[in-house]
Protein backbone atom coordinates (compact mmCIF):
# COMPACT_ATOMS: atom_id res chain seq x y z
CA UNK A 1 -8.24 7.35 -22.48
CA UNK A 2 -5.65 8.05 -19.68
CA UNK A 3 -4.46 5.09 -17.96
CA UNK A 4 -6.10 5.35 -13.97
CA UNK A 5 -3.56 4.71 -11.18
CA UNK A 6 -4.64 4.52 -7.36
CA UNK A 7 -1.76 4.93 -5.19
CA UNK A 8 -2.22 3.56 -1.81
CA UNK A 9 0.80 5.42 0.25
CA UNK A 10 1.84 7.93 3.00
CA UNK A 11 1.89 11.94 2.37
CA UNK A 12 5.16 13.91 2.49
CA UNK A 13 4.61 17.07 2.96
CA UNK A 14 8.07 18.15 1.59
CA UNK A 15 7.01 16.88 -1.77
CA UNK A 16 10.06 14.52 -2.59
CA UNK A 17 8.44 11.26 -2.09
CA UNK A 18 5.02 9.13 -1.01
CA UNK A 19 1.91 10.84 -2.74
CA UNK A 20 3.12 13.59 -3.72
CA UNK A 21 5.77 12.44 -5.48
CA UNK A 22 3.85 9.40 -7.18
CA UNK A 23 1.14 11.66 -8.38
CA UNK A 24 3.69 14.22 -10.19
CA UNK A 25 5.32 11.09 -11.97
CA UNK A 26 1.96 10.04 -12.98
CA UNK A 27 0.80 13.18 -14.32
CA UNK A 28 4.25 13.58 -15.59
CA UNK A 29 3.79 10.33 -17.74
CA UNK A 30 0.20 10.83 -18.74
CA UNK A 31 -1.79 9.29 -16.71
CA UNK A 32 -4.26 9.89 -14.38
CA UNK A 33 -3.41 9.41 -11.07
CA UNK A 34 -5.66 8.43 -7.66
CA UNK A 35 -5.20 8.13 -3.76
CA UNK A 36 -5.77 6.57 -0.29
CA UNK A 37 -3.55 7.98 1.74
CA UNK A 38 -1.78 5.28 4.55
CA UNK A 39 -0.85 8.23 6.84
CA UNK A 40 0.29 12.06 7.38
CA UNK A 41 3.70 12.65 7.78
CA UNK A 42 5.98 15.82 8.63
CA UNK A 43 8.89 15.54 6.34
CA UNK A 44 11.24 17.54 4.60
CA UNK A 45 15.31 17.04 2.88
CA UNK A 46 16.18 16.77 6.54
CA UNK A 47 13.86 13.33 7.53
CA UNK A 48 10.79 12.39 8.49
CA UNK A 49 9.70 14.74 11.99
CA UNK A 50 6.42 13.33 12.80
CA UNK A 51 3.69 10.71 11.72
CA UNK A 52 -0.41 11.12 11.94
CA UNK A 53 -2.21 8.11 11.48
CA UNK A 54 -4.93 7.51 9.29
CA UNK A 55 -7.39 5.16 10.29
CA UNK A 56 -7.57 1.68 8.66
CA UNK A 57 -11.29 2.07 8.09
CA UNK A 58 -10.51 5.24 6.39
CA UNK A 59 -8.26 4.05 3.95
CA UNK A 60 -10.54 1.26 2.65
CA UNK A 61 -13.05 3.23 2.38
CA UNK A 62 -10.67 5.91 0.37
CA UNK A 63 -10.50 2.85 -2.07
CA UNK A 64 -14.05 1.52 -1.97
CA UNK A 65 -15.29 4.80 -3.19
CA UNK A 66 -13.15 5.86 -6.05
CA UNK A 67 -12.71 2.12 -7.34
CA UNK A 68 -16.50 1.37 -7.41
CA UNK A 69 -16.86 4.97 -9.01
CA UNK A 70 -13.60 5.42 -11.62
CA UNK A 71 -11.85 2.68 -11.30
CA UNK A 72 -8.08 1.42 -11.94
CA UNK A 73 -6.24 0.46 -14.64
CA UNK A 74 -3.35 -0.56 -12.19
CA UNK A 75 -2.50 0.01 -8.27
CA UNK A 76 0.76 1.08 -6.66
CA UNK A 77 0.81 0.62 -2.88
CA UNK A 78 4.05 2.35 -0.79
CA UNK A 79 3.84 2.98 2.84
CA UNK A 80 2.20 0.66 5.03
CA UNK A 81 3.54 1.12 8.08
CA UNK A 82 1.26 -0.74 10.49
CA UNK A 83 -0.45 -4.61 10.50
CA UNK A 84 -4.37 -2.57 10.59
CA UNK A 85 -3.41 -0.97 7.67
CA UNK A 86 -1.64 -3.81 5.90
CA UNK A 87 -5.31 -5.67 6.98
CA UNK A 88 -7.40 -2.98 5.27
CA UNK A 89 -5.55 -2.15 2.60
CA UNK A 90 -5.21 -6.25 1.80
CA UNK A 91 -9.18 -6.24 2.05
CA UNK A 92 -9.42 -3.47 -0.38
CA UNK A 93 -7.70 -5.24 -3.18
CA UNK A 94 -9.91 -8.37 -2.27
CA UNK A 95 -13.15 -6.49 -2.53
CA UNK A 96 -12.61 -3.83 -5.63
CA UNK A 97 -9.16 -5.02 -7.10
CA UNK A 98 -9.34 -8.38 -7.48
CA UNK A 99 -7.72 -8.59 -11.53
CA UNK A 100 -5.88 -5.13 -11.82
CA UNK A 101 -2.48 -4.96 -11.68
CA UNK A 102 -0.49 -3.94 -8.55
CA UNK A 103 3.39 -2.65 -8.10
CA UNK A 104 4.18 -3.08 -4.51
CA UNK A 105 6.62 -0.77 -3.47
CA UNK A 106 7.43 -2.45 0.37
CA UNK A 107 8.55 1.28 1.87
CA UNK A 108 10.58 0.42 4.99
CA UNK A 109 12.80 3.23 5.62
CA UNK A 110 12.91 7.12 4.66
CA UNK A 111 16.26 8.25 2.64
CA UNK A 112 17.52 10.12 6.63
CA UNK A 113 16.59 6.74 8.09
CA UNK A 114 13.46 6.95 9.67
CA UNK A 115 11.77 4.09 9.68
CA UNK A 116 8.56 4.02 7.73
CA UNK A 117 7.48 0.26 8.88
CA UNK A 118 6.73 -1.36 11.95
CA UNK A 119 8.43 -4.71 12.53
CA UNK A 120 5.61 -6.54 13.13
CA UNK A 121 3.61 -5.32 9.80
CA UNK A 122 6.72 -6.68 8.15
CA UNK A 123 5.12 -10.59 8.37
CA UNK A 124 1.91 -8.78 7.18
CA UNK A 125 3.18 -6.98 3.93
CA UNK A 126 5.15 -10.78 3.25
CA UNK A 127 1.37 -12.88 3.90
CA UNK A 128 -1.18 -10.58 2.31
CA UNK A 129 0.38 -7.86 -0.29
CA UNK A 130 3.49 -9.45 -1.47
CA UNK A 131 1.81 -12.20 -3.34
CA UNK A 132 -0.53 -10.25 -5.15
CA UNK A 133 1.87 -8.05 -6.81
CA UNK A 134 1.96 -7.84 -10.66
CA UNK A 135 5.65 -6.22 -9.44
CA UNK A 136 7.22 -5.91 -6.15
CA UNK A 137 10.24 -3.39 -6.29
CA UNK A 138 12.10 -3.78 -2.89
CA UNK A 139 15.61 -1.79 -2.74
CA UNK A 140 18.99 -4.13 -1.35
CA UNK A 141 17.67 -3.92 2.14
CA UNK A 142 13.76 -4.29 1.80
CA UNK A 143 14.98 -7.32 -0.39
CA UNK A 144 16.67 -8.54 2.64
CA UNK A 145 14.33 -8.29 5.07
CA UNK A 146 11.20 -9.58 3.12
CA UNK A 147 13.55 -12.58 1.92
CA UNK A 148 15.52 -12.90 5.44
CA UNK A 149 18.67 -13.53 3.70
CA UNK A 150 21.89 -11.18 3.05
CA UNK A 151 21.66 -8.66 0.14
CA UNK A 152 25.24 -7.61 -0.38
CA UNK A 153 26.21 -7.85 -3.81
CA UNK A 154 24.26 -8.28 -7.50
CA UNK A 155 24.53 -12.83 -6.74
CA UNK A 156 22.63 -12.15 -3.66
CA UNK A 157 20.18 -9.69 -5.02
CA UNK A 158 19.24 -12.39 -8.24
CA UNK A 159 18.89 -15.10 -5.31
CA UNK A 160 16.81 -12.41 -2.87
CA UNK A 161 14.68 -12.38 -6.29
CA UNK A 162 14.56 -15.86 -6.56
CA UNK A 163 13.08 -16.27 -3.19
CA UNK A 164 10.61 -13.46 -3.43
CA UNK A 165 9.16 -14.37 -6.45
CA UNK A 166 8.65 -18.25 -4.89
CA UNK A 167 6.32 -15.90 -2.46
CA UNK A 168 3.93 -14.99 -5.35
CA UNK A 169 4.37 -11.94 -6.92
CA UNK A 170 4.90 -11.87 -10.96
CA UNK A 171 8.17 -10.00 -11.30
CA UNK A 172 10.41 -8.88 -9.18
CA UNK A 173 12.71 -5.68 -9.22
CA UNK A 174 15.20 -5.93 -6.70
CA UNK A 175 17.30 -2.29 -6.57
CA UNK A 176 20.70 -1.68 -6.85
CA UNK A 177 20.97 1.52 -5.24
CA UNK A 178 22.12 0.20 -2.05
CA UNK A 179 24.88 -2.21 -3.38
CA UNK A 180 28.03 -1.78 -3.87
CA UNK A 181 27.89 2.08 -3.51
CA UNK A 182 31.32 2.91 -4.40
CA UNK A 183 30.66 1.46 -7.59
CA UNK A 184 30.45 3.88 -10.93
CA UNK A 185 27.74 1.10 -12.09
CA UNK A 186 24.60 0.33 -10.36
CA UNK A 187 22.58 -2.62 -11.11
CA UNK A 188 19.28 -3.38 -10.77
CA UNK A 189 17.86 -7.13 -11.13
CA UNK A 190 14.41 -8.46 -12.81
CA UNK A 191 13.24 -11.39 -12.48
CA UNK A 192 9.54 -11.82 -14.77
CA UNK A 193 8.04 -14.30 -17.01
CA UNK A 194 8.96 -17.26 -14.65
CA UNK A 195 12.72 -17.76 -14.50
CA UNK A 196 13.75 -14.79 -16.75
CA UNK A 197 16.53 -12.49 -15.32
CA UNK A 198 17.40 -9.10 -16.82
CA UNK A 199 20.19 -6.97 -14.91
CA UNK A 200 19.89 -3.31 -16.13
CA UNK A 201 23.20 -1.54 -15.69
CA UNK A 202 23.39 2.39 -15.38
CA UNK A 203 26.26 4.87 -14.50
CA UNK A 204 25.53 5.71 -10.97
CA UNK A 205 24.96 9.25 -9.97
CA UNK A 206 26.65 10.85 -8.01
CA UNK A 207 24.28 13.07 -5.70
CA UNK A 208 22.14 13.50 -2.49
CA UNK A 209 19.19 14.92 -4.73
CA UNK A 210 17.83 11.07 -4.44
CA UNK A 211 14.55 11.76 -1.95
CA UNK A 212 11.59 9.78 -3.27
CA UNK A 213 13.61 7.78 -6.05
CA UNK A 214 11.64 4.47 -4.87
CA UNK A 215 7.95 5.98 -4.85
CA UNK A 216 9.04 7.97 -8.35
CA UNK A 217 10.51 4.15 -9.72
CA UNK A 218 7.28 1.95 -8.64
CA UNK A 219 4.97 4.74 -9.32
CA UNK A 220 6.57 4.94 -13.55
CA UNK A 221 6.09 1.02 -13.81
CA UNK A 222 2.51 1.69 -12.81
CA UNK A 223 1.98 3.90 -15.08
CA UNK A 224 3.61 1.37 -17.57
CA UNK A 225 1.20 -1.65 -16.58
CA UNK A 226 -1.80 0.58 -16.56
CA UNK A 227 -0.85 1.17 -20.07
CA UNK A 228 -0.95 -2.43 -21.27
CA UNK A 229 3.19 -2.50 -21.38
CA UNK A 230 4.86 -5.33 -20.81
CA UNK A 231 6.66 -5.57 -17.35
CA UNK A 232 10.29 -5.12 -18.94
CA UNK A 233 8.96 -2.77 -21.30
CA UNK A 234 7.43 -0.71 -18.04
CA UNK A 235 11.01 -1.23 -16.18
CA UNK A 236 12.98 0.10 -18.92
CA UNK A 237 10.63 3.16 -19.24
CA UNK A 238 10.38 4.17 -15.78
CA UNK A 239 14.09 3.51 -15.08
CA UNK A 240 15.04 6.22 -18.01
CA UNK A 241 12.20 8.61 -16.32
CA UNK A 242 13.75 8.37 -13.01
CA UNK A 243 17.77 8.93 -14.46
CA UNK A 244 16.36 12.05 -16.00
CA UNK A 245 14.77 13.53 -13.01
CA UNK A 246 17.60 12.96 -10.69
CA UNK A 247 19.98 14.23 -13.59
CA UNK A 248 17.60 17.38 -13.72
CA UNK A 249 16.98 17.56 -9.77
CA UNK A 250 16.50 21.23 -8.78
CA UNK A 251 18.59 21.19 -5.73
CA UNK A 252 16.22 21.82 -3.09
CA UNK A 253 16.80 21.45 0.62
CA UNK A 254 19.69 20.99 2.81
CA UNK A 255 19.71 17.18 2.70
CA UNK A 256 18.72 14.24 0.56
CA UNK A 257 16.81 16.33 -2.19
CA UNK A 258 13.84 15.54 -4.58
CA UNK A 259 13.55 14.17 -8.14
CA UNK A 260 12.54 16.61 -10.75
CA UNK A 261 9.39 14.90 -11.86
CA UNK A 262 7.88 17.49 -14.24
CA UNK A 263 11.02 16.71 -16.82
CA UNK A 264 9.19 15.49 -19.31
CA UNK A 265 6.89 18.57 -19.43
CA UNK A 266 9.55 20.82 -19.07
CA UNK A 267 11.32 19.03 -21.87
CA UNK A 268 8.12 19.70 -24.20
CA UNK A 269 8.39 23.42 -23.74
């Protein structure tokens, strides 16, 4: 049977990132893949042009009805921009989610800087989703803000893990993108299974066709989990998935470009 995969998240209507994009990876890796869509926004390469909210009742009710009807084999949550949404979305997993994996995926800011989070839902993501992640995936600067500590180099990013995982979650992926970008090698950290570190080291790409790469990343570990893989085994999986696609990115847009998430089907051809 296909592995199930909610994702609770924002819309992009430019197709790089949020829903869109986590649904393509999920199809893109076999599984079958669910929403409750967080919000409506107007977005292309360029940056995000204009939000519609979705209303908190809306969105819990998006995930009473097709939990209590198909169910999940694992959750991904991205944007969750405001504390009413945090609330509902928190009160969801309470009510129909209790025991299935989640990969929290705390979206802060777009890829042309928008921000994607209100400062006071910040405290609200840390209280009620962070510590019910199976994996939390923050990039260098999400790290930095859920941890409130500096996330400069790879020391600070293992110690940002540290700190997040004393917070509850399982594992912890803590990006490398945002470190050290002059750097040929990018690192990204794990921490799982207690006190177990793994650094995963890549050749860093050198491109602006990088729209989405968090949703794409969080959204291939779900479909990992859902799967019964191990959380390394999951990392290591969805990591090589999102190399490809940015390696094969189609070169749309005038700005920060999306992933090419069909690669794998392509590849089958």
């Amino acid at each position: 049977m296909q592995a199930r995969v909610l994702i609770i998240a924002g819309s992009d209507s430019g197709g790089g990132a949020g829903i869109q994009a986590d649904i393509k990876t999920v199809t893109a890796l076999g599984g079958f893949a669910m929403t409750a869509i967080t919000a409506l926004t107007a977005q292309n390469t360029l940056g995000v042009h204009a939000i519609e909210e979705v209303s908190p009742e809306f969105v819990y009710e998006q995930m009473r009805v097709v939990l209590q009807d198909i169910g999940a084999d694992c959750i991904k949550t991205g944007m969750l921009h405001r504390v009413e949404i945090v609330d509902a979305v928190a009160r969801g997993l309470t009510d129909f989610a209790e025991d299935i994996p989640l990969v929290v995926d705390p979206v802060m800011v777009a890829k042309g800087g928008a921000s994607l989070l209100n400062a006071d839902a910040v405290s609200a993501i840390v209280e009620k989703i962070v510590p019910r992640a199976t994996v939390l995936t923050p990039n260098a600067p999400e790290a930095a803000a859920l941890s409130g500590m500096t996330v400069d180099t790879r020391e600070d990013a293992m110690e940002a893990a540290l700190n997040l995982a004393a917070q509850g979650p399982q594992a912890v992926l803590v990006k490398g993108g945002h470190i050290d970008e002059q750097s040929d090698t990018l690192s990204d950290i794990l921490l799982h299974g207690g006190q177990t570190i793994d650094v995963f080291e890549s050749p860093r790409i050198k491109t602006v066709h990088t729209h989405g790469t968090g949703c794409t990343l969080a959204s291939a570990i779900a479909v990992g989990l859902a799967e019964g893989l191990t959380v390394k085994a999951a990392v290591v999986r969805a990591r090589d998935y999102v190399h490809d696609a940015i390696v094969t990115a189609p070169g749309f847009g005038q700005g920060h470009g999306p992933l090419n998430h069909a690669h794998p089907v392509h590849t089958k051809r």
